[in-house]
N, C-alpha and C. Protein backbone atom coordinates (compact mmCIF):
# COMPACT_ATOMS: atom_id res chain seq x y z
N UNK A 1 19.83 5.78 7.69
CA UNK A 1 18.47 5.37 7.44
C UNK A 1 18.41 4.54 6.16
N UNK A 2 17.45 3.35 6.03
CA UNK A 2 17.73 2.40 4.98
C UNK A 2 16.34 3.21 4.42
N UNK A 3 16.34 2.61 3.24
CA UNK A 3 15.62 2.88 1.89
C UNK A 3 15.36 1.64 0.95
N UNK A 4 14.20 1.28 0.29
CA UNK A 4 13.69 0.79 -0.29
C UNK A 4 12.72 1.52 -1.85
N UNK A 5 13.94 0.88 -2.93
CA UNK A 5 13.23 1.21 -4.29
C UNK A 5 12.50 0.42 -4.65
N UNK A 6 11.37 0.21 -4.62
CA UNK A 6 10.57 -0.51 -5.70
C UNK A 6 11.32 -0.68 -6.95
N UNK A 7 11.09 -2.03 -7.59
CA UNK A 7 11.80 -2.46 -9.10
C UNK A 7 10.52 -2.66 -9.80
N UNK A 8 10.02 -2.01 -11.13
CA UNK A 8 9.40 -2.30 -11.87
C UNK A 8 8.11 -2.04 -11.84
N UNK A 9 6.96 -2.69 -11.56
CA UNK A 9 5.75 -1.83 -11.23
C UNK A 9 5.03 -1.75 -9.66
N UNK A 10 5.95 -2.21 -9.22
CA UNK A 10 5.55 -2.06 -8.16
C UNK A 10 5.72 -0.81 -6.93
N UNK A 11 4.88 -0.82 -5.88
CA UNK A 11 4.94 0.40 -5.37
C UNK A 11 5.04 0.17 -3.76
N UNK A 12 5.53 0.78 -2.56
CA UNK A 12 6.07 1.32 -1.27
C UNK A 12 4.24 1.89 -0.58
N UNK A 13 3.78 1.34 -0.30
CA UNK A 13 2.65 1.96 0.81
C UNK A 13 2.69 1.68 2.51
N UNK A 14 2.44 2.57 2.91
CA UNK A 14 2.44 2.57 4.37
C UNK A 14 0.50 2.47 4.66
N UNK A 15 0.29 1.06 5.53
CA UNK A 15 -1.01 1.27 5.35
C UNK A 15 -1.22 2.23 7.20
N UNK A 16 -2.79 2.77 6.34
CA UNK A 16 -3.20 3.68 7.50
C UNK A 16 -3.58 2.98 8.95
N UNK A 17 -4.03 3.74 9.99
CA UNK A 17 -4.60 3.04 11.40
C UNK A 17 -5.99 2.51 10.59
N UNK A 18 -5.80 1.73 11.14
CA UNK A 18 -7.60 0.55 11.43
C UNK A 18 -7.99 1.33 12.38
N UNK A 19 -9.39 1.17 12.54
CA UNK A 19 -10.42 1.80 13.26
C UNK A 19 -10.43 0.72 15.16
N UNK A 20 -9.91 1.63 15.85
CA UNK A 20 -9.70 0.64 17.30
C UNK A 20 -10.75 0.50 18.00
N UNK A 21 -12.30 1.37 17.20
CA UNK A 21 -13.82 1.20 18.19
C UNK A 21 -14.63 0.67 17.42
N UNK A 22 -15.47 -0.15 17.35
CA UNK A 22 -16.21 -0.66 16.44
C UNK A 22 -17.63 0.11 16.65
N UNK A 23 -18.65 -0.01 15.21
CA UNK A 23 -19.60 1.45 15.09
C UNK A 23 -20.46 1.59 16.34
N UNK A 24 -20.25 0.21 17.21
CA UNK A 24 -21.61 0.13 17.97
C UNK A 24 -20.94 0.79 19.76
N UNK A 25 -19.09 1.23 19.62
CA UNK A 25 -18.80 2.03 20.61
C UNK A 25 -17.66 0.89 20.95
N UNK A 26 -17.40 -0.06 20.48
CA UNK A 26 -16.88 -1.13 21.32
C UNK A 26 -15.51 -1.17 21.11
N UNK A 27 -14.42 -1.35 22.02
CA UNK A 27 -13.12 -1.08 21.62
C UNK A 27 -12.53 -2.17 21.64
N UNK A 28 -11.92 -2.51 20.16
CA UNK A 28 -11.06 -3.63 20.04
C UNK A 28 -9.90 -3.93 20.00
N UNK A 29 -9.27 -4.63 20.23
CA UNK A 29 -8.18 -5.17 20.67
C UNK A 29 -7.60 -5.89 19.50
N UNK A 30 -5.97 -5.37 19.47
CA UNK A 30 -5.40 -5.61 18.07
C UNK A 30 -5.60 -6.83 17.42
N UNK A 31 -5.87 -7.83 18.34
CA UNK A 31 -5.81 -9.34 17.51
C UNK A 31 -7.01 -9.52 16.52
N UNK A 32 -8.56 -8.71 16.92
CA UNK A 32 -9.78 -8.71 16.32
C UNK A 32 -9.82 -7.79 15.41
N UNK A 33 -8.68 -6.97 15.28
CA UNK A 33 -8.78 -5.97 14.23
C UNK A 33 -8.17 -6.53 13.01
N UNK A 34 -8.97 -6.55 11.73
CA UNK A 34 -8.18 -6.41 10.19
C UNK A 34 -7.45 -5.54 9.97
N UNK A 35 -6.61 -6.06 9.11
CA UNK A 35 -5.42 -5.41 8.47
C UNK A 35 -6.11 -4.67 7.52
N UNK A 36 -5.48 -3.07 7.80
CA UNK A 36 -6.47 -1.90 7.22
C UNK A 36 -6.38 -2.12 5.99
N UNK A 37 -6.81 -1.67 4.98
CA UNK A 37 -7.22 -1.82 3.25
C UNK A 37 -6.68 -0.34 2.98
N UNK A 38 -6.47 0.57 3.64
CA UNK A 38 -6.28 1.96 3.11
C UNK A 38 -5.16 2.00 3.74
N UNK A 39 -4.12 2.39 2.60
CA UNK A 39 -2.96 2.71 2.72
C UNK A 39 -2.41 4.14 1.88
N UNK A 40 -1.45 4.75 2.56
CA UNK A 40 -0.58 5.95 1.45
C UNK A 40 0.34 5.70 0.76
N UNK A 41 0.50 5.53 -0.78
CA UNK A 41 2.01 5.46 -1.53
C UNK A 41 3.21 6.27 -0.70
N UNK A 42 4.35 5.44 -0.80
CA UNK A 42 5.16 5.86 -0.44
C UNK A 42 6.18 6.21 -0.92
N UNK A 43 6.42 5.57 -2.29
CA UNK A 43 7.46 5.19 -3.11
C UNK A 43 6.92 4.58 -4.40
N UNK A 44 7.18 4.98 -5.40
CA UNK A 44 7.10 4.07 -7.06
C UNK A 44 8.07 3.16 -6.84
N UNK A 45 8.10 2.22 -7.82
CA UNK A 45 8.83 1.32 -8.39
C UNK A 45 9.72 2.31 -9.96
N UNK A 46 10.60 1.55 -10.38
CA UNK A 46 11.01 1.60 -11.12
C UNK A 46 10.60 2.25 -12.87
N UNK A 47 9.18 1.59 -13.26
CA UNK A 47 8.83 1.71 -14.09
C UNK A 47 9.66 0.69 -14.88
N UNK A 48 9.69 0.57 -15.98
CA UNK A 48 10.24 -0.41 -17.25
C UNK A 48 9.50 -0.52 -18.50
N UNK A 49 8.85 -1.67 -18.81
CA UNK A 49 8.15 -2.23 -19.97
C UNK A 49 7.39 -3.17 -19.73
N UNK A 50 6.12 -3.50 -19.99
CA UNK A 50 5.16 -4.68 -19.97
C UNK A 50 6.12 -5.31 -20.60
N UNK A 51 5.11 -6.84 -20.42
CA UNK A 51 5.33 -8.26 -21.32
C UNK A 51 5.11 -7.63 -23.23
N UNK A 52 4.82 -6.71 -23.56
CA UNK A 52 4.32 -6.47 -24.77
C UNK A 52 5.20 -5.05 -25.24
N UNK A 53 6.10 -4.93 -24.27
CA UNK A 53 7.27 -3.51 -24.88
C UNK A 53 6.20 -2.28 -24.36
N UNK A 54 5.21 -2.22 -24.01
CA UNK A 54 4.86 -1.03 -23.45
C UNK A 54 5.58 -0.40 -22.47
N UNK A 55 5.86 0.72 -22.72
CA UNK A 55 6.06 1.74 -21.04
C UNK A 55 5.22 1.33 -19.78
N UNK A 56 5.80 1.11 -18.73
CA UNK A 56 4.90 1.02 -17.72
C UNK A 56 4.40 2.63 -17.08
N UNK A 57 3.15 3.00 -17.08
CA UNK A 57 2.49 4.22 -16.84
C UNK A 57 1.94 3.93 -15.03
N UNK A 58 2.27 4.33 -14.45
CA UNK A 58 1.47 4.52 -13.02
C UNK A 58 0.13 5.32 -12.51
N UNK A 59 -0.51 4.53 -12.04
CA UNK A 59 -1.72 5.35 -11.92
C UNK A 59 -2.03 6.08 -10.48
N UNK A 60 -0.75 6.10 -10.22
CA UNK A 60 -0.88 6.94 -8.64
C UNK A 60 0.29 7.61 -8.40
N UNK A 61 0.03 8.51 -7.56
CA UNK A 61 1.55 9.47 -6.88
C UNK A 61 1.94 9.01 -6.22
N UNK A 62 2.58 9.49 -5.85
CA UNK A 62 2.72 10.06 -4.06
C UNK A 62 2.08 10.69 -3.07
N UNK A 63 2.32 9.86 -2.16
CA UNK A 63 1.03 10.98 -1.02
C UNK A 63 -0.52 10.31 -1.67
N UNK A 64 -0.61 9.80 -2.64
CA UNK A 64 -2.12 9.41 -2.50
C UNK A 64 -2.73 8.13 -1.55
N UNK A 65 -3.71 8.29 -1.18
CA UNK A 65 -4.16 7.16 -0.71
C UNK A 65 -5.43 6.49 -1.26
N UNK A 66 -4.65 5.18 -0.92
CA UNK A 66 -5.38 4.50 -1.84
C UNK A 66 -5.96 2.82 -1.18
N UNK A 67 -6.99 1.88 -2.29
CA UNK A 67 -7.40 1.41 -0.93
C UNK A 67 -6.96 -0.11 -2.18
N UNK A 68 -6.11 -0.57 -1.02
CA UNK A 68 -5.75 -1.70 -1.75
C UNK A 68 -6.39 -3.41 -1.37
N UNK A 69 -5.62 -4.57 -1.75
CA UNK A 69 -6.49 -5.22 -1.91
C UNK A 69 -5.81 -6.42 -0.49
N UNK A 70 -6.75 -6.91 -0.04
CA UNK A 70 -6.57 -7.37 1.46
C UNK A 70 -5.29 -8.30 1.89
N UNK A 71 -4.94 -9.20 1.09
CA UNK A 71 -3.97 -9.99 0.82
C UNK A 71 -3.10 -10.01 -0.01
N UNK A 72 -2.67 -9.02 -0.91
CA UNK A 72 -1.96 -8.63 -1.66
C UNK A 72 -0.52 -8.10 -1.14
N UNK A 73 0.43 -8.09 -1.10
CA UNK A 73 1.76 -7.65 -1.32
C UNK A 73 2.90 -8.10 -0.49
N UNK A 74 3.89 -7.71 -0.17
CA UNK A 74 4.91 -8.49 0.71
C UNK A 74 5.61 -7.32 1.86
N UNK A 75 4.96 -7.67 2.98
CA UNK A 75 5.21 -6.88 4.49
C UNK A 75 6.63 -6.71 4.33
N UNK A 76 7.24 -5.43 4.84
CA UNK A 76 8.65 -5.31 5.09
C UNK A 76 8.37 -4.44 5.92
N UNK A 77 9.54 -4.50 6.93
CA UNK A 77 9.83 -3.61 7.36
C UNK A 77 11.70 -2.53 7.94
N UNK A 78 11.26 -0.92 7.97
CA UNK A 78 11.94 -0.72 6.87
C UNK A 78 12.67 0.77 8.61
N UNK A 79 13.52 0.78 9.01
CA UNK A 79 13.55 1.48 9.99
C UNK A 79 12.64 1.74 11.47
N UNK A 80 11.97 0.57 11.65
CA UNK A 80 10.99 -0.11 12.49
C UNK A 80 9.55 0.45 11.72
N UNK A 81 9.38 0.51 11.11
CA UNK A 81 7.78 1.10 10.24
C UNK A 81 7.83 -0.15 9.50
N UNK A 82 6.41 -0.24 9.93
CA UNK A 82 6.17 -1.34 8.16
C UNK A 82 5.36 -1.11 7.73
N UNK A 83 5.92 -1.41 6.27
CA UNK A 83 5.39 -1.14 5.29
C UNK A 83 5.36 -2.40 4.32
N UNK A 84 4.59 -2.04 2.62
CA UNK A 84 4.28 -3.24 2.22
C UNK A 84 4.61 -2.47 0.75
N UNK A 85 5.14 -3.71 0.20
CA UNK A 85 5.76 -3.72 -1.69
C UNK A 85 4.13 -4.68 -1.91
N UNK A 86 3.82 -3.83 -3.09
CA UNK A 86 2.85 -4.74 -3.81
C UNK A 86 2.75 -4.23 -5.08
N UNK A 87 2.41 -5.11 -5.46
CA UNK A 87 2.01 -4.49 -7.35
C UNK A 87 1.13 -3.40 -7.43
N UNK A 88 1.11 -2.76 -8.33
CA UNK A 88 0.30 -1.38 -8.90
C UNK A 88 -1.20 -2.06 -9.35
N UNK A 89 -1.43 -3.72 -9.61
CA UNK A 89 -2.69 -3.77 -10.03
C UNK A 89 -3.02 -4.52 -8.45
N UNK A 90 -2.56 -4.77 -7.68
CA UNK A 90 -2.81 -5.19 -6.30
C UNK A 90 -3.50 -3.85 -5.53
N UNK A 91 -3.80 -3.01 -6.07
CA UNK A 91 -4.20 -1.06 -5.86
C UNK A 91 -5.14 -1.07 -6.64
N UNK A 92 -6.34 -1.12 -5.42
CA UNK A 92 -7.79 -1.13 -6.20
C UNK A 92 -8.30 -0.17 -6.68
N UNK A 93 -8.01 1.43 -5.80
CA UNK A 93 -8.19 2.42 -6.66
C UNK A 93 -8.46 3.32 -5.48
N UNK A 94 -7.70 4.88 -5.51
CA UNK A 94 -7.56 5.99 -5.04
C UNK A 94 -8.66 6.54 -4.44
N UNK A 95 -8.26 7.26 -3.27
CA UNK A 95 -9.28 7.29 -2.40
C UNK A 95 -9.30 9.47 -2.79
N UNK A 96 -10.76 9.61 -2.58
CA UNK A 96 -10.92 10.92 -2.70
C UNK A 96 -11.75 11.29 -1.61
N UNK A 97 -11.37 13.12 -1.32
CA UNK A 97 -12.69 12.93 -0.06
C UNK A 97 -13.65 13.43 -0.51
């Protein structure tokens, strides 16, 4: 099984299912559906140092989900799953229920 580390601040999310009925009952078909915004961390990056010698601090776990930003990060895929590398500020902010 292959594996993927994130380098640096970036982070491993698997995004969640999109919604396949729309509110008014209507069932859509993958081509009309957006690419979901809510995804689960899967993996940190590395950590390192900002441009300014800071520690890089993460603002999410593992297992959280979180709702990121629509066009942001770079699709891979990783043992037929895909998944997506994107930056930690490309992560709009953690989802609670």
């Amino acid at each position: 099984m292959a594996s993927i580390k994130p380098l640096g601040n970036r982070v491993l999310v698997k995004r969640l299912e999109a919604e396949a009925v729309s509110a008014g009952g209507i069932v859509l078909p993958d081509s009309a559906q957006e690419k979901p915004q809510e995804a689960e961390v899967v993996t940190l990056g590395t950590g390192g140092t900002d441009d300014n010698g800071k520690d890089i601090v993460f603002d999410v776990s593992i297992g959280d989900k979180v709702l990121i930003s629509k066009y942001g990060g770079t699709d891979v895929k990783v043992d037929g799953e895909d998944l997506l590398i994107l930056t930690q500020s490309d992560i709009l902010g953690v989802l609670t229920d």
